[in-house]
N, C-alpha and C. Protein backbone atom coordinates (compact mmCIF):
# COMPACT_ATOMS: atom_id res chain seq x y z
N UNK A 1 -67.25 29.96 -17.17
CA UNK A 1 -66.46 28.79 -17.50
C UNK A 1 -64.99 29.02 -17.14
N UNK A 2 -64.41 30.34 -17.71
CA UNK A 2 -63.50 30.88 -17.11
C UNK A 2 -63.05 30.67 -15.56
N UNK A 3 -63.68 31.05 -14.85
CA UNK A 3 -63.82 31.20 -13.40
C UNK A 3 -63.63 29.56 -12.64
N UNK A 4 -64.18 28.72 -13.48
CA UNK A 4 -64.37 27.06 -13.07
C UNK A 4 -62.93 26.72 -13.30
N UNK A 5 -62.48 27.11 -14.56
CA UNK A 5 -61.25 26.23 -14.89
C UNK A 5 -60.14 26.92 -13.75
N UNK A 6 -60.35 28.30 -13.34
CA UNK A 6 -59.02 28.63 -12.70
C UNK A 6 -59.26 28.20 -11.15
N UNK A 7 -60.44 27.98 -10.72
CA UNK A 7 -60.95 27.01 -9.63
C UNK A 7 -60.57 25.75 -9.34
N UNK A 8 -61.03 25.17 -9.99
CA UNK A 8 -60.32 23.66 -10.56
C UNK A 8 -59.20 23.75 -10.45
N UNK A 9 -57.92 24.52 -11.49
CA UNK A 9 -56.87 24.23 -11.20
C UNK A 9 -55.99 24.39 -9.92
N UNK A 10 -56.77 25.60 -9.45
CA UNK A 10 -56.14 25.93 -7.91
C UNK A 10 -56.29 24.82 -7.19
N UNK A 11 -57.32 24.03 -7.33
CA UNK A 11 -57.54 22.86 -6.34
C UNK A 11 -56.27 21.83 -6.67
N UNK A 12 -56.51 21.97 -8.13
CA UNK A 12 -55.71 20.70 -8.54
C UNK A 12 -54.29 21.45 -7.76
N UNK A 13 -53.48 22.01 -8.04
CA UNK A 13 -52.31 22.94 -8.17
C UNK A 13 -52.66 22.46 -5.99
N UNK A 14 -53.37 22.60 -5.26
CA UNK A 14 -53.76 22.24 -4.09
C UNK A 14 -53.10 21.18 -3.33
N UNK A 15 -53.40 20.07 -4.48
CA UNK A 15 -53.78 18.89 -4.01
C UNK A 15 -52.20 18.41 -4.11
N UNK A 16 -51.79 18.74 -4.83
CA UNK A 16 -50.15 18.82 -5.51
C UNK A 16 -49.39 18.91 -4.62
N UNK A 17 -49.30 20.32 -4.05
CA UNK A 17 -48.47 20.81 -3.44
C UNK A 17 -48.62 20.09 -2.06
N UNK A 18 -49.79 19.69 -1.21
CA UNK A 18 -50.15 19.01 -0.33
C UNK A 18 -49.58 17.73 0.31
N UNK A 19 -49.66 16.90 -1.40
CA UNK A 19 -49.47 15.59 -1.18
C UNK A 19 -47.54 15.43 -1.13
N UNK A 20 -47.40 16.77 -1.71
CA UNK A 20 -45.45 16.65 -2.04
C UNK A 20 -45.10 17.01 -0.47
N UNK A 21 -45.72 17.59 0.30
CA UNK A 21 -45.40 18.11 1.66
C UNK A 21 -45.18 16.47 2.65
N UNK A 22 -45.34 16.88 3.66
CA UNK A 22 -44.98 15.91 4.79
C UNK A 22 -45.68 16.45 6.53
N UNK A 23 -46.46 15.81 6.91
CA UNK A 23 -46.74 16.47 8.32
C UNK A 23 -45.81 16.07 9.39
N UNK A 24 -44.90 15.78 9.49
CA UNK A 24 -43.57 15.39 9.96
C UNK A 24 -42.59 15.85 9.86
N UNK A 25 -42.25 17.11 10.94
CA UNK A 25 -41.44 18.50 10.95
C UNK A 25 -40.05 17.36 11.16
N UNK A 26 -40.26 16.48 12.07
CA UNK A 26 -39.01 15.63 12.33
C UNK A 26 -37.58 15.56 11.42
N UNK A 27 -36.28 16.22 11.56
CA UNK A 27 -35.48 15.89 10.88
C UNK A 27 -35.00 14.41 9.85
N UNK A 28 -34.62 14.67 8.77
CA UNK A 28 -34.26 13.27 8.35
C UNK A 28 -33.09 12.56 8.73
N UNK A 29 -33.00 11.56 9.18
CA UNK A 29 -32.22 10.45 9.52
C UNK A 29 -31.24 9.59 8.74
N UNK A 30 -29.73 10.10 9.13
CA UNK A 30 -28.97 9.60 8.20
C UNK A 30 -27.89 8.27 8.97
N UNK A 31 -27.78 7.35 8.40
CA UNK A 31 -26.80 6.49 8.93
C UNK A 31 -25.35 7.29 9.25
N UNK A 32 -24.49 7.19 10.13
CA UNK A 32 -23.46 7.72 10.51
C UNK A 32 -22.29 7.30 9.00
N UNK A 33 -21.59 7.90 8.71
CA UNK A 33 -20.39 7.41 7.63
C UNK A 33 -19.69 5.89 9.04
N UNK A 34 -19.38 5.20 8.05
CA UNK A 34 -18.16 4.37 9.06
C UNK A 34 -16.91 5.03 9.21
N UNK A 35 -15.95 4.69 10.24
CA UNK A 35 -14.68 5.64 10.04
C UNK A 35 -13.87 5.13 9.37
N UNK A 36 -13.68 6.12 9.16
CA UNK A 36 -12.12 5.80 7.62
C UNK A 36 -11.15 4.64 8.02
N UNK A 37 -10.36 3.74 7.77
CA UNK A 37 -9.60 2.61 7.81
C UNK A 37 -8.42 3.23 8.41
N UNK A 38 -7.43 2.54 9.30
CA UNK A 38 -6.70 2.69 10.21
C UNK A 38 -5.52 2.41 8.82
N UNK A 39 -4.49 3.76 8.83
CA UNK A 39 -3.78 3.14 8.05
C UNK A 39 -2.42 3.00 8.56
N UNK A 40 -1.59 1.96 8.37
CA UNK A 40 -0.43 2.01 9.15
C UNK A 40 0.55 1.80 8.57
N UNK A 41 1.71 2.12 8.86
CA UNK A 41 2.49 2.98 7.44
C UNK A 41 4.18 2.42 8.19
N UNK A 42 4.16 1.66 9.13
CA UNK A 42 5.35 0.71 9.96
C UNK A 42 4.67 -0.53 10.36
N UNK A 43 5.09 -1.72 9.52
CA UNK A 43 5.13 -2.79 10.19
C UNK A 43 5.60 -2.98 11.72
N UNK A 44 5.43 -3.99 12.41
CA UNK A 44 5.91 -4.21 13.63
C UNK A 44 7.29 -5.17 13.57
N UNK A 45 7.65 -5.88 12.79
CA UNK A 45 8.82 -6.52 12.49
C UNK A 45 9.11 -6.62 10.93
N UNK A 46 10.19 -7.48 11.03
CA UNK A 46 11.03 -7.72 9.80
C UNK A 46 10.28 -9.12 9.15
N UNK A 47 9.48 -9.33 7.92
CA UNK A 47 8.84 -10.21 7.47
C UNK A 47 9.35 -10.95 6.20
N UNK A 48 10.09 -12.13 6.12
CA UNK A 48 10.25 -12.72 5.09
C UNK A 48 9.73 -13.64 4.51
N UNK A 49 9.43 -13.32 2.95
CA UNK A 49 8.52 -14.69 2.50
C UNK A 49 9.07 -15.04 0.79
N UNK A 50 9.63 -16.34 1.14
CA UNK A 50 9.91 -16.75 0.09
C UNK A 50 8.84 -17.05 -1.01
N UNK A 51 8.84 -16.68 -2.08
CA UNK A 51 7.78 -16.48 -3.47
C UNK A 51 8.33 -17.81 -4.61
N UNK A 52 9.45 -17.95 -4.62
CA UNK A 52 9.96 -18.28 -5.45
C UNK A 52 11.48 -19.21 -4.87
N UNK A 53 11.55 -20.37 -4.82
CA UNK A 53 13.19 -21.22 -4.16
C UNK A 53 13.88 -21.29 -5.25
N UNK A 54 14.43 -20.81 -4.51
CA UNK A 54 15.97 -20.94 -5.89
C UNK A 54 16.67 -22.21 -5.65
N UNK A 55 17.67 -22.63 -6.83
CA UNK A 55 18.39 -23.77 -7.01
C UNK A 55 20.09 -23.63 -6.66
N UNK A 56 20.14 -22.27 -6.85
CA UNK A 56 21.06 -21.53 -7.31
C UNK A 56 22.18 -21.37 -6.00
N UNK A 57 23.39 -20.42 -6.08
CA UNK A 57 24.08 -20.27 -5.33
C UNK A 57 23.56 -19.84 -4.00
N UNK A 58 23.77 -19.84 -2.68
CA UNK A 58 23.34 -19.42 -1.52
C UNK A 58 23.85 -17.82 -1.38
N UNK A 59 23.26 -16.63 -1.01
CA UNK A 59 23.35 -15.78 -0.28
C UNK A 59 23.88 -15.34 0.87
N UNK A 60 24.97 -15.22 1.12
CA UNK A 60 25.68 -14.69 2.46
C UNK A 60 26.14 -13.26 2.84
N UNK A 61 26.25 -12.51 4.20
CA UNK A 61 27.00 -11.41 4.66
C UNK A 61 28.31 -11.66 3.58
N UNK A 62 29.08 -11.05 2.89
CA UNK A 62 30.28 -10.54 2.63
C UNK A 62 30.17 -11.38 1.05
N UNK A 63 29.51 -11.56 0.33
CA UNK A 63 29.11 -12.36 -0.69
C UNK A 63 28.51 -11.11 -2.04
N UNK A 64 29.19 -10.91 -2.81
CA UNK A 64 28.57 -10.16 -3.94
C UNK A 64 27.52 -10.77 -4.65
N UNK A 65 25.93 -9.85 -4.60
CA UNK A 65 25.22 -10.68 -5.27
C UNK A 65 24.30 -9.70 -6.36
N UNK A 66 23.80 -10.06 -7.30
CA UNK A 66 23.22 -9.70 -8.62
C UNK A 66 21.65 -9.63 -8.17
N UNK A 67 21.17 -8.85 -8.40
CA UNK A 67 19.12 -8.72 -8.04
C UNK A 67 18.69 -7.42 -9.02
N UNK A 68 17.76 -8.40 -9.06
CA UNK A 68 16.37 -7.38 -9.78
C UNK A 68 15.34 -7.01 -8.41
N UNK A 69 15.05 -5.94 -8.35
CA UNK A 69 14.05 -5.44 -6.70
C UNK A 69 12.46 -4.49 -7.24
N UNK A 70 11.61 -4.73 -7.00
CA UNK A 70 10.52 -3.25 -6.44
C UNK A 70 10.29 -3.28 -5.22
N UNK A 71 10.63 -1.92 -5.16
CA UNK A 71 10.21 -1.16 -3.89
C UNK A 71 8.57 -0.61 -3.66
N UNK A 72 8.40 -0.81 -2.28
CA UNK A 72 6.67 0.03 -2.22
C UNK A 72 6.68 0.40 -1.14
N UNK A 73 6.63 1.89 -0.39
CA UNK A 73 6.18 2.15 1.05
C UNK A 73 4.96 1.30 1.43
N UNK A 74 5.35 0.86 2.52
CA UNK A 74 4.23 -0.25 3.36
C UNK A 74 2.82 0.84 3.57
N UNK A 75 1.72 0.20 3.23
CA UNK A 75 0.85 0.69 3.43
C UNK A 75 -0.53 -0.52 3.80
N UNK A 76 -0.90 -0.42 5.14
CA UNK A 76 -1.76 -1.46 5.84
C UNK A 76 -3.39 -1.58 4.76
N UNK A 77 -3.55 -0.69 4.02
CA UNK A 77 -4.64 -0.50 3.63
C UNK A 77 -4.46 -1.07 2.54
N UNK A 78 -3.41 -1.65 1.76
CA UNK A 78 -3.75 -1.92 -0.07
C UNK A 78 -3.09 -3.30 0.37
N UNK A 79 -3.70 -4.00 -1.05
CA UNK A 79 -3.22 -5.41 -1.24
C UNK A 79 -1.76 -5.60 -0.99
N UNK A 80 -1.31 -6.90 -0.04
CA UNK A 80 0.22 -6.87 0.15
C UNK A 80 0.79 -5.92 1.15
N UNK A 81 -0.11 -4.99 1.36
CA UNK A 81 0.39 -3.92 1.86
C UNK A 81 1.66 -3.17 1.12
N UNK A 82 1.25 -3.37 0.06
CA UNK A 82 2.44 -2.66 -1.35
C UNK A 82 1.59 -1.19 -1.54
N UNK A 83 2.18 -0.32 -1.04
CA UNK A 83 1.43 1.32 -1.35
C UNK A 83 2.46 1.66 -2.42
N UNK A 84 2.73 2.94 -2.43
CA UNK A 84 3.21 3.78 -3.40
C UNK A 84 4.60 3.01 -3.97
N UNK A 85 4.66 2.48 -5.26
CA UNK A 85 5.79 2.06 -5.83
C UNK A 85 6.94 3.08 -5.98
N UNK A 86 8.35 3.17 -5.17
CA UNK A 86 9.28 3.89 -5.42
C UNK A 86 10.52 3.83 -5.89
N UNK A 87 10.63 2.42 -6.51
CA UNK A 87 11.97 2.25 -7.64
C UNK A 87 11.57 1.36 -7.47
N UNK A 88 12.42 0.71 -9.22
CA UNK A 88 12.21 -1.02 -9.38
C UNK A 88 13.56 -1.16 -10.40
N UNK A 89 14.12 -1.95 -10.44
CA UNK A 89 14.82 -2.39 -11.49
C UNK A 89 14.99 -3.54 -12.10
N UNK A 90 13.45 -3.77 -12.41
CA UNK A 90 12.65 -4.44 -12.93
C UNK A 90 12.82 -4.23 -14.81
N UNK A 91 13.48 -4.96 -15.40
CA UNK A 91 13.13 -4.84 -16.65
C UNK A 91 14.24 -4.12 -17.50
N UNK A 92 15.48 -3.20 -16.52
CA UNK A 92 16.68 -2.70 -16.40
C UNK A 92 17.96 -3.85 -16.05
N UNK A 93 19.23 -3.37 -16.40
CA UNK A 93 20.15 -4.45 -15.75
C UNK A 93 19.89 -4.68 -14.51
N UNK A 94 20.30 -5.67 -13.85
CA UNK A 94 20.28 -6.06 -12.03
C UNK A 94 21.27 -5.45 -11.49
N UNK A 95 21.20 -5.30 -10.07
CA UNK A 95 22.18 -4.33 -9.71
C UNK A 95 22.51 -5.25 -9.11
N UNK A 96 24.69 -5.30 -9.01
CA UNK A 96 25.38 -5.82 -8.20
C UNK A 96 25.58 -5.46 -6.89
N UNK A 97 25.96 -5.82 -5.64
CA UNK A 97 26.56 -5.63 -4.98
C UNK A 97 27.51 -6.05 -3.89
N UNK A 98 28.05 -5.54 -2.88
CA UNK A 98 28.37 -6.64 -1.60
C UNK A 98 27.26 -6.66 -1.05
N UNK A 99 27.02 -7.89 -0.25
CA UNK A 99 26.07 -7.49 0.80
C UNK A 99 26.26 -7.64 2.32
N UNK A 100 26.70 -6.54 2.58
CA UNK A 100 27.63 -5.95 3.79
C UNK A 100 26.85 -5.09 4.59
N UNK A 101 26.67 -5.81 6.24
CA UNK A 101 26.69 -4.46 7.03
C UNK A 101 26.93 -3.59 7.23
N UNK A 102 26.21 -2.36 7.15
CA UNK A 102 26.74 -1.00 7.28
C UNK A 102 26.44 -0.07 5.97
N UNK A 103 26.78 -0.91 5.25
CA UNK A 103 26.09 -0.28 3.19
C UNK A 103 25.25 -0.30 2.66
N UNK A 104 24.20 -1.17 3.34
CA UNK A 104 22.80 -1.87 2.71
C UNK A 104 21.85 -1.41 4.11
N UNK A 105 20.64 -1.24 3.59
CA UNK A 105 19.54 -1.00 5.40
C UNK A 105 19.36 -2.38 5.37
N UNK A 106 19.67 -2.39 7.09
CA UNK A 106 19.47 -3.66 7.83
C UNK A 106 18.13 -4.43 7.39
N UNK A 107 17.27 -4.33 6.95
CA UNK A 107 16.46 -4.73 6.24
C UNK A 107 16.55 -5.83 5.35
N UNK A 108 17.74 -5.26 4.32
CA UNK A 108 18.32 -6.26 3.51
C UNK A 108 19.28 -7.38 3.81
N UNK A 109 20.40 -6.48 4.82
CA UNK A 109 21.01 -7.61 5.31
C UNK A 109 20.70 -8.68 5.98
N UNK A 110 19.28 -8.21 6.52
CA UNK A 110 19.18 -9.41 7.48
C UNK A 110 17.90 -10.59 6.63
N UNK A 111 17.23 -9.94 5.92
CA UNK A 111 16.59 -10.95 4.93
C UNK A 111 17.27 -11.12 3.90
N UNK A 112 18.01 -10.89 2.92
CA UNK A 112 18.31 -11.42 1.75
C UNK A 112 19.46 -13.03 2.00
N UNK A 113 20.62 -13.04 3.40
CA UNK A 113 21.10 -13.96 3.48
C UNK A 113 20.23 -15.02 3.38
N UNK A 114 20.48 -16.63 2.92
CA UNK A 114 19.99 -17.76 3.25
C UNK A 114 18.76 -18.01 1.87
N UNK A 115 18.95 -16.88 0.74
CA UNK A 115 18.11 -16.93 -0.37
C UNK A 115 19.27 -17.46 -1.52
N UNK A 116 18.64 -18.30 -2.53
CA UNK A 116 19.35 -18.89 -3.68
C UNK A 116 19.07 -18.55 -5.00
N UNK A 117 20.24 -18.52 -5.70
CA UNK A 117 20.37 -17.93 -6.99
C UNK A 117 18.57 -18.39 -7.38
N UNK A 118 18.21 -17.45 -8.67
CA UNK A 118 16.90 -17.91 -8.96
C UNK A 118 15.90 -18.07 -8.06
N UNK A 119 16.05 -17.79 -6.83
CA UNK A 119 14.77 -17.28 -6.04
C UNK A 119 14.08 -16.03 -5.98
N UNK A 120 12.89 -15.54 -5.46
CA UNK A 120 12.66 -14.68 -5.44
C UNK A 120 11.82 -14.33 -3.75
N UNK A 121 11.66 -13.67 -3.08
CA UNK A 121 11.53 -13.44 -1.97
C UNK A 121 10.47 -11.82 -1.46
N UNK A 122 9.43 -11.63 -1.05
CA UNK A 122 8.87 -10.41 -0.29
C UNK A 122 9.90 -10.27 0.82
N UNK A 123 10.64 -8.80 1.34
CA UNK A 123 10.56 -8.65 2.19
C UNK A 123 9.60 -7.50 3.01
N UNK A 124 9.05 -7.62 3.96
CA UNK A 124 8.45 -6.51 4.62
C UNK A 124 9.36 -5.69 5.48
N UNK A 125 9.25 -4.78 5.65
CA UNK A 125 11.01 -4.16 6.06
C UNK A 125 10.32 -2.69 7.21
N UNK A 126 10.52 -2.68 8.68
CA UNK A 126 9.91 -1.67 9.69
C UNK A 126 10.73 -0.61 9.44
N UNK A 127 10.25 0.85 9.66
CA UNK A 127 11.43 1.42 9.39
C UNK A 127 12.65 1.80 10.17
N UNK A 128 12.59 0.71 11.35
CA UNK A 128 13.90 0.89 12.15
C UNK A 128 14.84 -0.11 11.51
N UNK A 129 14.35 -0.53 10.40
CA UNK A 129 15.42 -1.83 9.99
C UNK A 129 15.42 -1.31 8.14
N UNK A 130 15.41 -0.25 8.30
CA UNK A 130 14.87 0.61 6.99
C UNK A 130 15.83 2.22 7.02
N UNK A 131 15.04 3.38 6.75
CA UNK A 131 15.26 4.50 6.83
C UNK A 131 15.05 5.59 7.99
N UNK A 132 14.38 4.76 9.44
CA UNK A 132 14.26 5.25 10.43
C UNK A 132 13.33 6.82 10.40
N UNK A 133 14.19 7.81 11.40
CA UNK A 133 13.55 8.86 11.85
C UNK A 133 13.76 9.55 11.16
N UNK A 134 14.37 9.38 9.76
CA UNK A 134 15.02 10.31 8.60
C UNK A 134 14.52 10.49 7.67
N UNK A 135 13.78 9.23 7.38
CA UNK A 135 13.61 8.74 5.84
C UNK A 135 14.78 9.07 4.70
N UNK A 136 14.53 8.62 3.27
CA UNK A 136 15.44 8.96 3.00
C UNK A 136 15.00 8.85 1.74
N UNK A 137 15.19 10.13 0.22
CA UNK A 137 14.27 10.07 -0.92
C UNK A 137 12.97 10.13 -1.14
N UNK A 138 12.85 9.29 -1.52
CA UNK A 138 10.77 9.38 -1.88
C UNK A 138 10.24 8.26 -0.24
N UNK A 139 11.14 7.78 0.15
CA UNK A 139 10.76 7.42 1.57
C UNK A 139 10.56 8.11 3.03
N UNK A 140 9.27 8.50 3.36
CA UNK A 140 9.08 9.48 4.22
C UNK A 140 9.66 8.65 5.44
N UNK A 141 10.42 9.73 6.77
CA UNK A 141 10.89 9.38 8.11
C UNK A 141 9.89 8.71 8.68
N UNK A 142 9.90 7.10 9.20
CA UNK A 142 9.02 6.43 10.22
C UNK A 142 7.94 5.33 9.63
N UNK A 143 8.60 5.63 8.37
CA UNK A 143 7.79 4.67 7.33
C UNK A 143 8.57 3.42 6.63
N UNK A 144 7.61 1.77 6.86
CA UNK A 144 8.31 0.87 6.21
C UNK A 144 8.16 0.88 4.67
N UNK A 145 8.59 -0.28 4.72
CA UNK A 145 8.45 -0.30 3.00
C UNK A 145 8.56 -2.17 2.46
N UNK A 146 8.21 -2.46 1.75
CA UNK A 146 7.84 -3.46 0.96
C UNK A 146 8.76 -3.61 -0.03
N UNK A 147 9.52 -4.77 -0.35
CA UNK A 147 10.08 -5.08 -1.40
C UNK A 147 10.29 -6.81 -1.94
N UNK A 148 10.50 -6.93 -3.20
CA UNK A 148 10.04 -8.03 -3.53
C UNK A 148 11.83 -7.97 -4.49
N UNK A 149 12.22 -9.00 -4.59
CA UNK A 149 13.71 -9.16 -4.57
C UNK A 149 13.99 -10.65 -5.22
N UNK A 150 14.46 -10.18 -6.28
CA UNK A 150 14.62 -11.66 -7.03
C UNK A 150 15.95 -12.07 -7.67
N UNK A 151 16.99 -12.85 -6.38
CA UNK A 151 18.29 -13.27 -6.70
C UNK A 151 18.49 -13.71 -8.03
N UNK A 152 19.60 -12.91 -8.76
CA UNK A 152 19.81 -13.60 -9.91
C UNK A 152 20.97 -14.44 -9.87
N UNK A 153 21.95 -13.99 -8.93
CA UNK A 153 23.52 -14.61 -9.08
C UNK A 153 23.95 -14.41 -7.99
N UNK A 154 24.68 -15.26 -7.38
CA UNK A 154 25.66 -14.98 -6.34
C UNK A 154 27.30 -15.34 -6.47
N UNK A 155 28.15 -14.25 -6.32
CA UNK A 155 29.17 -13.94 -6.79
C UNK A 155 30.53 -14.13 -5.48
């Protein structure tokens, strides 16, 4: 009886191992990954988009004006193309200034004119109209950046 059961089970223990196998030495077949997303980290121009029209005073070269800003290195891959947030003064006093060639990246000077008190505005900013071959802070050399800019006063 002995002898039957360890018979039996060898078969069984057989049949097991058999059916878990495969007669098909053939490698398994995997779909390729897709390639990773093209990420691009410089706009091709200077992009302005008004969010918000103001009522308010107009914006000019040589004109002191009051703003609340966030900053984001441009990044082609995320919503907005808003990547890494790198200052905001958002929620802090607004910062004054002139807004003068030569003191501000061309970026600003050349989008913030022609915006009104109480507006608010995206600019997309390349980094030749930005921080260039230098970068500058938490802004790496050759990289744009994203900012969203909301006139409070013009002075």
């Amino acid at each position: 009886m002995k002898l039957k059961l360890t018979l039996a089970a060898a078969f069984v223990a057989t049949l097991v191992l058999t059916a878990c196998g495969s007669s098909d030495n053939s490698p398994v077949q995997v779909a390729p990954l897709p390639p990773p997303p093209v990420v691009i980290n410089d706009p091709a121009a200077l992009v302005s988009k008004d969010t918000v029209l103001g009522t308010g005073a107009e914006a000019a070269i040589g004109k002191g004006i009051n703003v609340h800003y966030t900053g984001w290195l441009y990044d082609s891959t995320k919503p907005d193309n808003k990547g890494t947030q790198f200052e905001s003064t958002v929620g802090k006093t607004p910062v004054a200034f002139m807004l003068t060639k030569g003191t501000l990246i061309e970026g600003w000077t050349d989008g913030i004119p022609g915006m009104k008190a109480g507006g608010k505005r995206t600019l997309t900013i390349p980094s030749s109209k930005g921080y260039g071959t230098t970068g500058k802070g938490p802004v790496p050399a050759n990289t744009g950046m994203v900012f969203d800019i909301e006139l409070i006063s013009v002075n």
